[in-house]
N, C-alpha and C. Protein backbone atom coordinates (compact mmCIF):
# COMPACT_ATOMS: atom_id res chain seq x y z
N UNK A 1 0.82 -1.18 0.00
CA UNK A 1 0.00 0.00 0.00
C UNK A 1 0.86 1.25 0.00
N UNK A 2 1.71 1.11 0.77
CA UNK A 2 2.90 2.46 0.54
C UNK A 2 3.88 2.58 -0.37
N UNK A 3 3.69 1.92 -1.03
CA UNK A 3 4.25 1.79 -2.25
C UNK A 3 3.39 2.56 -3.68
N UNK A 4 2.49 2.26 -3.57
CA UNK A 4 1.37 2.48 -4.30
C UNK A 4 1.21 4.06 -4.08
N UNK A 5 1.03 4.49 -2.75
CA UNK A 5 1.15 6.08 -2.70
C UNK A 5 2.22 6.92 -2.98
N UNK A 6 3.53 5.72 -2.92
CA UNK A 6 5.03 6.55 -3.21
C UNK A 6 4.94 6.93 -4.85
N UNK A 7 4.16 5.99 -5.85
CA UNK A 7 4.45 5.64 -7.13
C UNK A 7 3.12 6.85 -7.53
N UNK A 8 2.22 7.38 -6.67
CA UNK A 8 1.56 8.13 -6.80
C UNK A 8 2.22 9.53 -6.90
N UNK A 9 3.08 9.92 -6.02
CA UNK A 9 3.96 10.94 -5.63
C UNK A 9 4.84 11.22 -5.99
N UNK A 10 5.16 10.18 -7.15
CA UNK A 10 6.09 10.37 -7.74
C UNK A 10 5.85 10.95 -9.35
N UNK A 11 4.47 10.61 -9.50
CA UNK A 11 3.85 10.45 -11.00
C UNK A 11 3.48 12.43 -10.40
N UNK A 12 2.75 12.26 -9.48
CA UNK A 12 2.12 14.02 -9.35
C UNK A 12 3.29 14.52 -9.49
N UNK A 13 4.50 14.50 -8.84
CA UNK A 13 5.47 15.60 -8.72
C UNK A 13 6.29 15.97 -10.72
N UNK A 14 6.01 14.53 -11.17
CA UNK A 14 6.57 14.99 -12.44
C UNK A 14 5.83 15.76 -13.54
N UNK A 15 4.51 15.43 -12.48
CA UNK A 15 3.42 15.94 -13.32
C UNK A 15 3.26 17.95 -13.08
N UNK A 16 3.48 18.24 -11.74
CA UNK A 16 3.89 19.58 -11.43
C UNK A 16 2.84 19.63 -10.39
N UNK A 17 2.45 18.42 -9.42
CA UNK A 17 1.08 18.59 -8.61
C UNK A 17 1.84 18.52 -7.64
N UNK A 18 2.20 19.69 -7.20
CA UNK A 18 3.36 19.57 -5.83
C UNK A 18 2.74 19.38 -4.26
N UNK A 19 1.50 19.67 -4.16
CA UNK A 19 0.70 20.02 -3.18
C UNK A 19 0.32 18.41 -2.72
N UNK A 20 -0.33 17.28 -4.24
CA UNK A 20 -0.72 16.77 -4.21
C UNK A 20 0.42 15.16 -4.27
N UNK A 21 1.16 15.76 -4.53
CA UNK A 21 2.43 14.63 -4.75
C UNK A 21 3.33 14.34 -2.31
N UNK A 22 3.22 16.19 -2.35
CA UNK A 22 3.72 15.89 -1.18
C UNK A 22 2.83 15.00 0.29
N UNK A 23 1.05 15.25 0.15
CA UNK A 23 0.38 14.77 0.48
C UNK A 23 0.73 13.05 0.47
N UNK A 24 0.49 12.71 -0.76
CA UNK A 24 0.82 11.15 -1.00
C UNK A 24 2.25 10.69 -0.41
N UNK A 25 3.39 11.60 -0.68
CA UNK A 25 4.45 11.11 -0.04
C UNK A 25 4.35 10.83 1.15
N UNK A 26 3.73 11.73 2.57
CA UNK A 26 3.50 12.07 3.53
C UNK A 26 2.50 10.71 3.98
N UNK A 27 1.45 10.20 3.07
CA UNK A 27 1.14 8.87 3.71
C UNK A 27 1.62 7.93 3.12
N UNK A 28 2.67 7.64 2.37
CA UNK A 28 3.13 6.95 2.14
C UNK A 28 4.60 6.17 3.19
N UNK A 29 4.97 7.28 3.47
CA UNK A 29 5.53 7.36 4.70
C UNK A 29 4.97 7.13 6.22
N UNK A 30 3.82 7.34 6.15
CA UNK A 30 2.84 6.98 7.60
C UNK A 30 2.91 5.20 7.14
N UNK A 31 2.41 4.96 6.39
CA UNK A 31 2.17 3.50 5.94
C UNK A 31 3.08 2.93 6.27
N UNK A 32 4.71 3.42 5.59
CA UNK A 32 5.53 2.23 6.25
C UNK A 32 6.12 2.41 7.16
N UNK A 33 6.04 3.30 8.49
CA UNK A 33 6.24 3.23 9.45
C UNK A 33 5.14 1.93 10.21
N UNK A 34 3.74 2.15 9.83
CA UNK A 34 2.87 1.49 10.36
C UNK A 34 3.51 -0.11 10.56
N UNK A 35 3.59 -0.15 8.77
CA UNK A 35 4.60 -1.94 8.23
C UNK A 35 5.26 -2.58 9.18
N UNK A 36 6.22 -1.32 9.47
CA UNK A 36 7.72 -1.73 9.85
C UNK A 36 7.00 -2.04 11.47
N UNK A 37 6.56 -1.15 11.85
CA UNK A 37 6.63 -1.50 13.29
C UNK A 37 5.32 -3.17 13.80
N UNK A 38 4.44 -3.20 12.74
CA UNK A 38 3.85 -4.60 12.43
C UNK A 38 5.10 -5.41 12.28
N UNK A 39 5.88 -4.94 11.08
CA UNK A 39 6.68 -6.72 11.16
C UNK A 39 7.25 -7.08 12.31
N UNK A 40 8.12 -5.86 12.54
CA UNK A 40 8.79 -6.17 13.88
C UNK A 40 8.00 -6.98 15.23
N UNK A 41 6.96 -6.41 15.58
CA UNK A 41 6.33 -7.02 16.43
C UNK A 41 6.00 -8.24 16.30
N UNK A 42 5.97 -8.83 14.72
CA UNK A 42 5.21 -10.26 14.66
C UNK A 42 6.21 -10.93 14.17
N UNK A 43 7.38 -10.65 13.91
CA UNK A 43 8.92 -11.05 14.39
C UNK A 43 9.05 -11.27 15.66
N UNK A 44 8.88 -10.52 17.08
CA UNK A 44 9.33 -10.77 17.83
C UNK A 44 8.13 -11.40 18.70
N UNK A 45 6.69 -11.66 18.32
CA UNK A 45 5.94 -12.73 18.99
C UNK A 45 6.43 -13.60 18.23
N UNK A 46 6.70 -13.88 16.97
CA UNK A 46 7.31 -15.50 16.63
C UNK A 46 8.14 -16.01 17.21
N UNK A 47 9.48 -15.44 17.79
CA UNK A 47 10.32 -16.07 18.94
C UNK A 47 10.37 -16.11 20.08
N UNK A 48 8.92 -15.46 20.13
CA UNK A 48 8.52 -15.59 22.12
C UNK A 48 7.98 -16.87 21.99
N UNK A 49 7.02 -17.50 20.70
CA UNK A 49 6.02 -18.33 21.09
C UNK A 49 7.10 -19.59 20.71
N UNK A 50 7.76 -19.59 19.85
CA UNK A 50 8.75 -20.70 19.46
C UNK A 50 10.01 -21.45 20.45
């Protein structure tokens, strides 16, 4: 999914939608913070429960 908004933000900014490119960057960046801190956690219940 944050990928998808990066490839969004990337298409507006070449396009000259600066307003609308930085928006998308901005959750695109929320998203994979969200990711990262999911994997990690379900990384580290897999070696609690194992």
């Amino acid at each position: 999914m944050a990928v998808v908004f990066f490839v969004i933000a990337i298409i507006a900014a070449v396009l000259g939608f600066g307003g609308l490119a930085a928006g998308a960057a901005g959750i695109a960046k929320i998203l994979f913070v969200v990711f990262l801190i999911g994997a990690v956690i379900t990384l580290v219940l897999g070696r609690v429960r194992s």
